[in-house]
Protein backbone atom coordinates (compact mmCIF):
# COMPACT_ATOMS: atom_id res chain seq x y z
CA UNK A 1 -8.05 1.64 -29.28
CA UNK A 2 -5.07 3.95 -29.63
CA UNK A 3 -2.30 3.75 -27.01
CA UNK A 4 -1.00 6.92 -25.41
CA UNK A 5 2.67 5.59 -25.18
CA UNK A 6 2.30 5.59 -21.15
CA UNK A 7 4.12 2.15 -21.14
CA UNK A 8 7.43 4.30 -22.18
CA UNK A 9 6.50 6.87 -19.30
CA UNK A 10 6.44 4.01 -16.78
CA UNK A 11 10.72 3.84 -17.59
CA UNK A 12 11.00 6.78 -16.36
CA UNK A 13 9.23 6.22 -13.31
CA UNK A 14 10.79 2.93 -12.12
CA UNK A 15 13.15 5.09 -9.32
CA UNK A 16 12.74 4.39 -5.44
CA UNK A 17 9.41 7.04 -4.39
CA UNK A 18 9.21 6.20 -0.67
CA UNK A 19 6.61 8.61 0.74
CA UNK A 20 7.03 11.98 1.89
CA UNK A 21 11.04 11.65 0.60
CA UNK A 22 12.49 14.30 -2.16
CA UNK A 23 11.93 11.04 -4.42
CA UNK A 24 7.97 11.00 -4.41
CA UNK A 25 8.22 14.84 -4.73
CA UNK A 26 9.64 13.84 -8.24
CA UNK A 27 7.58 11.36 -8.87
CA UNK A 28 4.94 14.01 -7.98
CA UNK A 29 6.41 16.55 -10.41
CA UNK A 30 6.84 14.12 -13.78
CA UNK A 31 3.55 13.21 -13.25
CA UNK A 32 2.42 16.67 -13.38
CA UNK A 33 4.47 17.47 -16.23
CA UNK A 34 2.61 14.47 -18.22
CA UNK A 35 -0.90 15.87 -17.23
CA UNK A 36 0.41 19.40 -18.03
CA UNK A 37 1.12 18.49 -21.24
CA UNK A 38 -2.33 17.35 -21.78
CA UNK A 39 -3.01 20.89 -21.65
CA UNK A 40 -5.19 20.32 -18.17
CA UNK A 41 -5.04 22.38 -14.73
CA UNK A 42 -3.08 20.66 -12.50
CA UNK A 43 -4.19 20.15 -8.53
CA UNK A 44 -1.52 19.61 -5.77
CA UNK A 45 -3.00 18.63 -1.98
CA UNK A 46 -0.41 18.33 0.42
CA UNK A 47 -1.01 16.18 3.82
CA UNK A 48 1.41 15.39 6.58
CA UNK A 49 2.43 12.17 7.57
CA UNK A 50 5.05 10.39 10.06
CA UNK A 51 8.99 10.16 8.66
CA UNK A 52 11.28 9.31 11.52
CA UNK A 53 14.82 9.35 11.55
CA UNK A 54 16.26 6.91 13.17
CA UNK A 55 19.58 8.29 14.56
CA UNK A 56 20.78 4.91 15.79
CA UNK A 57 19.53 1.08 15.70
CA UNK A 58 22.00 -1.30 17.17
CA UNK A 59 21.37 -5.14 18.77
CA UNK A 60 24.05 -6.95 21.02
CA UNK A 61 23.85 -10.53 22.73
CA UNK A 62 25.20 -9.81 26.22
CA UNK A 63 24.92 -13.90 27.11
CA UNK A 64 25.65 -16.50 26.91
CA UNK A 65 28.63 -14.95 24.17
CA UNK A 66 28.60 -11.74 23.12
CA UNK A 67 27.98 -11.13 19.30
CA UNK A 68 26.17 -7.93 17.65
CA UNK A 69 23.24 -8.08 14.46
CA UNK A 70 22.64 -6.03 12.03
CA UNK A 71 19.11 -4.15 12.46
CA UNK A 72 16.47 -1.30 11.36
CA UNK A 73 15.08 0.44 13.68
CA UNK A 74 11.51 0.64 13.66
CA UNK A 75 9.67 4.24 13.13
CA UNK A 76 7.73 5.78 15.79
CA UNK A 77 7.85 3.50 18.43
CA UNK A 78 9.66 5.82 20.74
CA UNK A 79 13.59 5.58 21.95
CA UNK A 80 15.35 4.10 24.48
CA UNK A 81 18.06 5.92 26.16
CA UNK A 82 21.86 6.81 25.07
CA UNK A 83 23.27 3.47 26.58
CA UNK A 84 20.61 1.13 25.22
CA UNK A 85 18.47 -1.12 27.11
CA UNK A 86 19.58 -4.48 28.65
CA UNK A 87 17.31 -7.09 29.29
CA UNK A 88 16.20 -10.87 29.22
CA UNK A 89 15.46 -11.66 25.87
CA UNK A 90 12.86 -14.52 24.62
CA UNK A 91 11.52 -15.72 21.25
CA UNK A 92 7.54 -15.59 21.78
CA UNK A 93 6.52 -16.94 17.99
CA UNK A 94 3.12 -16.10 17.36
CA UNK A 95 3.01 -14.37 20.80
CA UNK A 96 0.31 -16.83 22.26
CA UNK A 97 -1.05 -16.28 25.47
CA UNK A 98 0.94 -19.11 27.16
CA UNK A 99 4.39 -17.24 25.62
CA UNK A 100 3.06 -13.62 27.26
CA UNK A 101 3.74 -14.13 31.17
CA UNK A 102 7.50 -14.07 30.32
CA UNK A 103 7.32 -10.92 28.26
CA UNK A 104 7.33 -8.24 31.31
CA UNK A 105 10.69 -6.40 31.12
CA UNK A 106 12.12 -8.71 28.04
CA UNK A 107 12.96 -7.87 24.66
CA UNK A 108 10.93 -10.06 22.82
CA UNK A 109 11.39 -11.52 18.64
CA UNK A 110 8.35 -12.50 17.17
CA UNK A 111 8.51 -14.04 13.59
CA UNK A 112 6.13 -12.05 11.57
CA UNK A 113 4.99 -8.62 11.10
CA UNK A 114 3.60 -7.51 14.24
CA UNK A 115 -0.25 -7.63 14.60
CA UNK A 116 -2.39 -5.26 16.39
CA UNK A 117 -3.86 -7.17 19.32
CA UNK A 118 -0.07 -8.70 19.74
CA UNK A 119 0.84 -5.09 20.25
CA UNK A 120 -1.54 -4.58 22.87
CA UNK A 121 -1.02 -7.75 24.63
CA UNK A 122 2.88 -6.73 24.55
CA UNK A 123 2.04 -3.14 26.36
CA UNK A 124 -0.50 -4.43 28.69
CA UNK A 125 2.04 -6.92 29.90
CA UNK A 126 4.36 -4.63 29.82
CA UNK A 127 7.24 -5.49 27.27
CA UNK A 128 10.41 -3.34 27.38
CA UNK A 129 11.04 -4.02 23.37
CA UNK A 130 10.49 -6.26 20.96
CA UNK A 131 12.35 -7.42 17.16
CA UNK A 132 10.22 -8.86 14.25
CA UNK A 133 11.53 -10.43 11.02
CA UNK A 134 12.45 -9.37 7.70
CA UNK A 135 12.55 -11.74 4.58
CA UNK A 136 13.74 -15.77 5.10
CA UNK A 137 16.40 -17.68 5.91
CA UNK A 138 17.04 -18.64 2.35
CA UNK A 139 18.23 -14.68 2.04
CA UNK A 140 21.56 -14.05 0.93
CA UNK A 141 23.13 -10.87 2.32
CA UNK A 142 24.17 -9.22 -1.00
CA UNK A 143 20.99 -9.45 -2.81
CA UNK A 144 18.31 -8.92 0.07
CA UNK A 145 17.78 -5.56 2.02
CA UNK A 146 16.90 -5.45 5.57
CA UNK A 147 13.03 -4.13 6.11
CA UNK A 148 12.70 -0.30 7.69
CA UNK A 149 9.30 -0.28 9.15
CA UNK A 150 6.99 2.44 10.76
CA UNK A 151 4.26 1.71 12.78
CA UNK A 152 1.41 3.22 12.26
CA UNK A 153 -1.24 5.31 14.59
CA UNK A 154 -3.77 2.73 15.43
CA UNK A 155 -0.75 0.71 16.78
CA UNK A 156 1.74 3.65 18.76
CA UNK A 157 -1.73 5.62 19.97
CA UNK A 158 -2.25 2.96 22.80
CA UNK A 159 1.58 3.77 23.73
CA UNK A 160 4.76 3.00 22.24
CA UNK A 161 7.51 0.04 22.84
CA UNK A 162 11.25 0.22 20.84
CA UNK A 163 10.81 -1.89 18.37
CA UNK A 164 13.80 -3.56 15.64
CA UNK A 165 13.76 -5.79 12.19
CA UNK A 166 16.15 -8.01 12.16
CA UNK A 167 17.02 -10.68 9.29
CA UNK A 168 15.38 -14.10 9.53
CA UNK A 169 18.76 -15.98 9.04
CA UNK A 170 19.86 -13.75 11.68
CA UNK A 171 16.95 -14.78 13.88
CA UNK A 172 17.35 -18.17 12.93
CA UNK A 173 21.03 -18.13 14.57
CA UNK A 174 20.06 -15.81 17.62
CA UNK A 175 17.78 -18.25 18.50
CA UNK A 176 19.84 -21.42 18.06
CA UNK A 177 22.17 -20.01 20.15
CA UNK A 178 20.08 -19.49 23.13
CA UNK A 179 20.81 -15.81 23.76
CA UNK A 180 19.22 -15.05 27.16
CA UNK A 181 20.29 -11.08 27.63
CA UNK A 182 20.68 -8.46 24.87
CA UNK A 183 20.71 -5.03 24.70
CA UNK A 184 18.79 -2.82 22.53
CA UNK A 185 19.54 0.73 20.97
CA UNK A 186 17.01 2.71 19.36
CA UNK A 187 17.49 6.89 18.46
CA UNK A 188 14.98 8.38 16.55
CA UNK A 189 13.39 11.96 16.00
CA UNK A 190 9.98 11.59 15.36
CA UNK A 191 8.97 14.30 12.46
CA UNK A 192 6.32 14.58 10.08
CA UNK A 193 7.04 15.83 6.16
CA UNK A 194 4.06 16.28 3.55
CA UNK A 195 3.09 13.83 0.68
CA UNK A 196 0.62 15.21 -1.91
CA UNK A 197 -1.80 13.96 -3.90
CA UNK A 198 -2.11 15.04 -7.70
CA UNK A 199 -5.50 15.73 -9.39
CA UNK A 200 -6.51 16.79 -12.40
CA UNK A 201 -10.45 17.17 -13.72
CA UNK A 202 -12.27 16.87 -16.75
CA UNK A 203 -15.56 18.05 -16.28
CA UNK A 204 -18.28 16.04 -17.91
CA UNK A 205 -20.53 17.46 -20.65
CA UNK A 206 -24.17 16.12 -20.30
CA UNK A 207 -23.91 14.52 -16.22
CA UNK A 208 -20.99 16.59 -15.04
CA UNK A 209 -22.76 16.32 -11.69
CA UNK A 210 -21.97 12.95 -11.32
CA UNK A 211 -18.17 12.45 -10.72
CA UNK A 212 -16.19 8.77 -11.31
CA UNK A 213 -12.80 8.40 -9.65
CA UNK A 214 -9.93 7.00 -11.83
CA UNK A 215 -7.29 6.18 -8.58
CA UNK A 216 -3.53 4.89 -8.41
CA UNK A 217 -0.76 5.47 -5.60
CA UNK A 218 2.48 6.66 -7.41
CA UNK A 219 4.95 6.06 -4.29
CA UNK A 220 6.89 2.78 -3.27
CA UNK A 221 8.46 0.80 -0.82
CA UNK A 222 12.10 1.83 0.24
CA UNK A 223 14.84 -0.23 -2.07
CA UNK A 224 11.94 -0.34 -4.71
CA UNK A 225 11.59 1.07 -7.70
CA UNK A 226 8.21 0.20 -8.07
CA UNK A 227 8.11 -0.76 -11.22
CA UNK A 228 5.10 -3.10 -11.22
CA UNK A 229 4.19 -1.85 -8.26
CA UNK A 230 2.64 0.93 -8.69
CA UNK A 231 4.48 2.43 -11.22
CA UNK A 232 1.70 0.77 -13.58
CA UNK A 233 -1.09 1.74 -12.15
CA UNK A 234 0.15 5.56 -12.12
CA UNK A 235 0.76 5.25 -15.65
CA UNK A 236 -2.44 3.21 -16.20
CA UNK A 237 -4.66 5.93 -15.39
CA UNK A 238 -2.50 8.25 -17.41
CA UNK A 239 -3.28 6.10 -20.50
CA UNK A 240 -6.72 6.52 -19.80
CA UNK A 241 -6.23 10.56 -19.09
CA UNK A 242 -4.83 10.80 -22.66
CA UNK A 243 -8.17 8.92 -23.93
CA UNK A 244 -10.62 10.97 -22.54
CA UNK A 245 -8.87 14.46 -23.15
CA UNK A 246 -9.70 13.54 -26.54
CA UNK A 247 -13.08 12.02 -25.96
CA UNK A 248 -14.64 14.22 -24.27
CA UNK A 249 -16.99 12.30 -21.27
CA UNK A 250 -20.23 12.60 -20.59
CA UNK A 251 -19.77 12.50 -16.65
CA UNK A 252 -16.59 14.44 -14.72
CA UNK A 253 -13.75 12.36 -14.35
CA UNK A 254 -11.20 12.98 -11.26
CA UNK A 255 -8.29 11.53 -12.21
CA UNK A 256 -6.40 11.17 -8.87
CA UNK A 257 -2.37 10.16 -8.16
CA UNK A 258 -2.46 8.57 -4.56
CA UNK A 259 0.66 9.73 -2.14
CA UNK A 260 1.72 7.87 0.54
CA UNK A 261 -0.34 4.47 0.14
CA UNK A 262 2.35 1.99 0.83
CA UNK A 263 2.26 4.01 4.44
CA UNK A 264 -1.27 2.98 5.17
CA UNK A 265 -3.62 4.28 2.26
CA UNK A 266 -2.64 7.54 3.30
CA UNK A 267 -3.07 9.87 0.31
CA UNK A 268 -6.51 8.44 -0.62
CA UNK A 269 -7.55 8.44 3.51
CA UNK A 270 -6.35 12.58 2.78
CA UNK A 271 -8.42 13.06 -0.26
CA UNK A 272 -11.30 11.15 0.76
CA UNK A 273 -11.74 13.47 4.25
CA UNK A 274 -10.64 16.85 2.40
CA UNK A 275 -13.37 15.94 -0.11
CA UNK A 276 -15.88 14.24 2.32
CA UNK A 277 -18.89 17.04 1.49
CA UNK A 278 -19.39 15.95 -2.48
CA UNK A 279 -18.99 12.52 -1.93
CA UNK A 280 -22.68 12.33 -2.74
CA UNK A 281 -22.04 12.94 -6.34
CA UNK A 282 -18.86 10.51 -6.80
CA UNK A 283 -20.68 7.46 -8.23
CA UNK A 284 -17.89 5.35 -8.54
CA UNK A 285 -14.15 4.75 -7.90
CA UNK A 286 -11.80 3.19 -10.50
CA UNK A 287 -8.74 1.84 -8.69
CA UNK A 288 -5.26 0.19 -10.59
CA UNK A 289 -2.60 -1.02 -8.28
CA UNK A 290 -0.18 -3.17 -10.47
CA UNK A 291 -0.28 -4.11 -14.13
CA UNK A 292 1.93 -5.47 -16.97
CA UNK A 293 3.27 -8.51 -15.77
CA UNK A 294 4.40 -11.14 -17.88
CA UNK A 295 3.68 -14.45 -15.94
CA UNK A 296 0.25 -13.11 -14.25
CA UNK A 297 -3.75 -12.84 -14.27
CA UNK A 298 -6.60 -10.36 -14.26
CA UNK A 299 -8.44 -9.73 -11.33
CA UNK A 300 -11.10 -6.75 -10.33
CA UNK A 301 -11.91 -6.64 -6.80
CA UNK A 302 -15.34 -5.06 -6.14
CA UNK A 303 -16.33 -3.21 -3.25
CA UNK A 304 -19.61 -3.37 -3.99
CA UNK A 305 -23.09 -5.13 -5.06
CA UNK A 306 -22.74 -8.06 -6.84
CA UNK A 307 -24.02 -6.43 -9.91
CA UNK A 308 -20.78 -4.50 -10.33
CA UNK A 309 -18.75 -8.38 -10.23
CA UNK A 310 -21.44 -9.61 -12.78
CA UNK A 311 -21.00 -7.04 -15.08
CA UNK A 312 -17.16 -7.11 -15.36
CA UNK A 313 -17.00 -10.67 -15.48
CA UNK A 314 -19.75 -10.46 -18.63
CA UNK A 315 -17.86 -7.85 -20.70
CA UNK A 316 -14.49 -9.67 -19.38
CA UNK A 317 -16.25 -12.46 -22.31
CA UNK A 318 -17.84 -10.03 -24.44
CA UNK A 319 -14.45 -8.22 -25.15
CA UNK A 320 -12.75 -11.58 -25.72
CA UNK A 321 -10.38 -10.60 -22.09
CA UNK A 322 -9.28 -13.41 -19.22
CA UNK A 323 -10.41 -11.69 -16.09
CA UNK A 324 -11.96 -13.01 -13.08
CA UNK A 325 -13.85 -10.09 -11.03
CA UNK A 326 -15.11 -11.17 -7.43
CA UNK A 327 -16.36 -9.27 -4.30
CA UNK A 328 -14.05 -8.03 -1.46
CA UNK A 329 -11.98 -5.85 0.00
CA UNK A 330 -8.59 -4.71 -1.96
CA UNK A 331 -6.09 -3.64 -0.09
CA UNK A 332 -4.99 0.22 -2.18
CA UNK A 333 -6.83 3.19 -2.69
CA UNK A 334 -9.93 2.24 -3.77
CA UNK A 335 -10.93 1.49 -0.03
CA UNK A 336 -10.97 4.60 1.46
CA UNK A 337 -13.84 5.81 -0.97
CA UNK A 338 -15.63 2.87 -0.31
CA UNK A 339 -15.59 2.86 3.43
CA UNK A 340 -17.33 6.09 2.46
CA UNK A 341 -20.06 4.80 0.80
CA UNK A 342 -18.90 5.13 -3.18
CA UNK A 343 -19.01 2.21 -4.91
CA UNK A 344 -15.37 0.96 -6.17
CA UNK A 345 -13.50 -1.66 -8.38
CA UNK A 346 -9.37 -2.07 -7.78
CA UNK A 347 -7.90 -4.20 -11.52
CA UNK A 348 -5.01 -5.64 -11.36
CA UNK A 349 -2.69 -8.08 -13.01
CA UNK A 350 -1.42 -10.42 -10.21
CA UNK A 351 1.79 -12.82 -10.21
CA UNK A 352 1.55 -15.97 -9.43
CA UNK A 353 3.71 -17.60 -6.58
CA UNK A 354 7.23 -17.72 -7.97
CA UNK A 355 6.40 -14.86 -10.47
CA UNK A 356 7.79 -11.14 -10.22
CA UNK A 357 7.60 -9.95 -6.32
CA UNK A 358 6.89 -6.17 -5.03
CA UNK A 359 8.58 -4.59 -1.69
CA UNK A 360 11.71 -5.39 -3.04
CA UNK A 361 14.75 -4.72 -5.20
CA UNK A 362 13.16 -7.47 -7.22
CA UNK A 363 10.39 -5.01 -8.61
CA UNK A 364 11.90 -4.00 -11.69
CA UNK A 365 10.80 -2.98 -15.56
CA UNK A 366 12.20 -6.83 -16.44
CA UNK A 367 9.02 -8.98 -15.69
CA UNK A 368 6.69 -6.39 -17.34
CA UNK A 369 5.93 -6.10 -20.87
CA UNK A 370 4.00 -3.48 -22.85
CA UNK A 371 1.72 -5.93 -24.59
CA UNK A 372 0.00 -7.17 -21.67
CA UNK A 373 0.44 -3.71 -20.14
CA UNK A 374 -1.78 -2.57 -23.19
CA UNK A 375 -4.34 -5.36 -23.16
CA UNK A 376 -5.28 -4.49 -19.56
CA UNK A 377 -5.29 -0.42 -20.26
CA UNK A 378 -7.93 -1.08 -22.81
CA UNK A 379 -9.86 -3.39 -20.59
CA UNK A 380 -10.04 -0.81 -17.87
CA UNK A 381 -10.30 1.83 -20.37
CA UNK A 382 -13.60 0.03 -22.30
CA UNK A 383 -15.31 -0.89 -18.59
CA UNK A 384 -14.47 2.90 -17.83
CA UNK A 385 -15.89 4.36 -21.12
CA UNK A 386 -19.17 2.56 -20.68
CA UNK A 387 -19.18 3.32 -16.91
CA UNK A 388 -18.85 7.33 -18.53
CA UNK A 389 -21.68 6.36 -21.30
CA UNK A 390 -24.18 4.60 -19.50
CA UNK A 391 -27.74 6.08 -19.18
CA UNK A 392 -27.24 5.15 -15.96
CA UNK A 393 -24.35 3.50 -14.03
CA UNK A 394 -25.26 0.20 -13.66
CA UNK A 395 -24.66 -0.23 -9.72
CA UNK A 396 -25.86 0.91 -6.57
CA UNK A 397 -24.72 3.57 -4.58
CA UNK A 398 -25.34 1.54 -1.41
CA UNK A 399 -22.53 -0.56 -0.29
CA UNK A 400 -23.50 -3.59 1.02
CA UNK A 401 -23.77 -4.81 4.69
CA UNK A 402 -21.07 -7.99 4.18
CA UNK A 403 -18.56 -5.63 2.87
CA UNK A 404 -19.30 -2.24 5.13
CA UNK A 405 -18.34 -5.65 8.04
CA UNK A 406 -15.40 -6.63 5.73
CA UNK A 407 -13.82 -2.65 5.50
CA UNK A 408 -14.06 -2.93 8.82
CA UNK A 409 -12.38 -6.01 9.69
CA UNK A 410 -9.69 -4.54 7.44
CA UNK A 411 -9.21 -1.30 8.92
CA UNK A 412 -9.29 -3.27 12.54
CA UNK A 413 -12.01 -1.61 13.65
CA UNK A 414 -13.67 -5.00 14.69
CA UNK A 415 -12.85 -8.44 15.03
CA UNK A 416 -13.34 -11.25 12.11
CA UNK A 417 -15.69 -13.76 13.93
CA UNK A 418 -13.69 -16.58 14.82
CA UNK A 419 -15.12 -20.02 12.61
């Protein structure tokens, strides 16, 4: 198959795209200008989301010696006032039961990303802040950056507690030296700003009823240039734009540019509401969140019937192409449409542990390559053409009942029985 030179576009791409910022609004905007070009009608759908400012974020040990940390402060989880707030600090871990009847009043540190039912057990017993960690304490200062996090609704709509990151070689050393009171400052405005979502259609010829979804978020983590992540996926799906603008499908194809995933699967949540009335006729959903990486392996996670992971895996031989397709749930844009009842597929081309890492400075054009960039394009690009072809797509519109229970243990709407 002919290449569409998207691999080039990707350079151009690699910049940090945090949502809702003047950077994804560029990101936005190239994009367009590529579709544009293409000589299709371009669709822009704006949705707000939350972008604090944090005005001030500042940690001090009070006792047993005083000594200050540098910290992020984390979005929308309220303020404390001018002066900060002292009070007993503890290190609760995992936040176990046995670690919670110290919490009331304390500024706690946990050592991981804070989990929902953590966050509840900290408000019910009535925490007056807490830290969690970013990166390890093999970090060295001057190549590392410090997390900013934002909580998200389903956590700050049971109530809100001032949360920090701070370093894990800096929690490492708080905790060796026994700190016992601190004192936390946290200033924020809590605003919202739009992301968008970019569209563009080709209407189908014979079925143009019958809609597939061709999906890929476009922004990144802060300090990122998301490269690899999802800079390839964007340009992905633009590879495959290019091929059907000159073969002309069969069935209408939205191609769709996800804002604001890296936030929560925010643009696709948007799109998937806005759109919620002709969901009946979207068939299936075609997701790519990261490609082109040199030390790495094919994967396609199916929302789906197993018929969907059988027939990937057979033309996955057929074309002669290393991919191993399973069912699940994957975590990108591809699971918004499914919890919605269309059928989906995310590809990807995974790094191994040790290979090239995302949510960093580290995600950069270096570990990518255009060869097996290409060799995954056409792989999507074949599955999608015969997807487009078919007499009939070849799986169910039903999404089955073990992964309707697994989008909902992901979206924490229930609990994962416990083995």
């Amino acid at each position: 198959m002919n290449n569409y030179n998207s691999f080039e576009f990707l350079k151009k791409l690699s910049f940090e795209r945090m949502a809702a910022t003047q950077k994804e609004t560029e990101a936005a905007l190239l994009i367009q200008n590529e579709i544009e070009k293409l000589g299709l009608k371009v669709d822009v759908e704006e949705f707000m989301i939350d972008l604090p400012e944090i005005v001030k974020a500042k940690f001090e040990v009070l006792e047993p010696t005083y000594k200050e940390y540098e910290v992020t402060g984390y979005g929308m989880t309220g303020s404390t006032d001018e002066n900060g707030l002292e009070a007993p600090f503890y290190y609760i871990g995992e936040g176990r039961d046995v670690d919670l009847a110290k919490v009331k009043g304390a500024v706690v540190l946990i050592h991981r990303r804070m989990p929902l039912n953590l966050y509840k057990k900290l408000l019910e017993h009535k925490a007056a802040g807490f830290i969690v960690c970013s990166g390890t304490v093999y970090d060295d200062y001057d190549n590392t950056d410090l997390e900013w996090n934002i909580m998200r609704p389903l956590f700050y709509d049971n109530g809100k507690i001032p949360g920090l990151t701070i370093r894990m070689k800096d929690a490492h050393e708080l905790v060796l030296s026994k700190a016992t009171k601190v004192r936390m400052t946290l200033i924020q405005n809590e605003t919202q700003k739009p992301s968008r979502n970019i569209i563009t259609t080709i209407e189908g010829s014979s079925k143009k009823d019958e809609i597939i979804a061709l999906t890929a978020h476009y922004d990144s983590v802060r300090f990122s240039t998301g490269a690899y992540d999802n800079g390839t996926g964007s340009t992905t799906i633009l590879e495959l734009l290019g091929y059907f603008v000159d073969n002309k499908p069969q069935r209408t194809l939205k191609f769709i540019w996800c804002g604001a995933e890296e936030r929560g699967l925010l643009g696709s949540k948007a799109y998937v509401a806005k759109h919620e009335t002709e969901l009946n006729k979207y068939k299936l959903c075609i997701n790519v969140d990261m490609t082109g990486v040199v030390i790495g392996y094919d994967i396609a996670c199916c929302t789906s019937e197993m018929a969907l992971v059988n027939y990937i895996n057979y033309l996955g031989l057929e074309q002669n192409f290393s991919i191993k397709a399973n069912q699940g749930v994957y975590s990108s844009d591809s699971t918004p449409f499914a919890d919605k009842g269309v059928p989906a597929v995310s590809f990807a081309r995974l790094a191994p542990q040790g290979g090239a890492q995302i949510h960093s400075r580290k995600d950069v054009m270096t570990f990518l390559d255009s060869e097996n960039y290409y060799e995954t394009a056409n792989f999507i690009k074949e599955f999608a053409k015969r997807m487009d072809n078919a007499a009939f797509i070849p799986v169910s519109k039903d999404i089955p009942q073990n992964m309707k229970d697994e989008i909902d243990y992901y979206y924490l709407r229930k609990e994962r029985p416990q083995k």
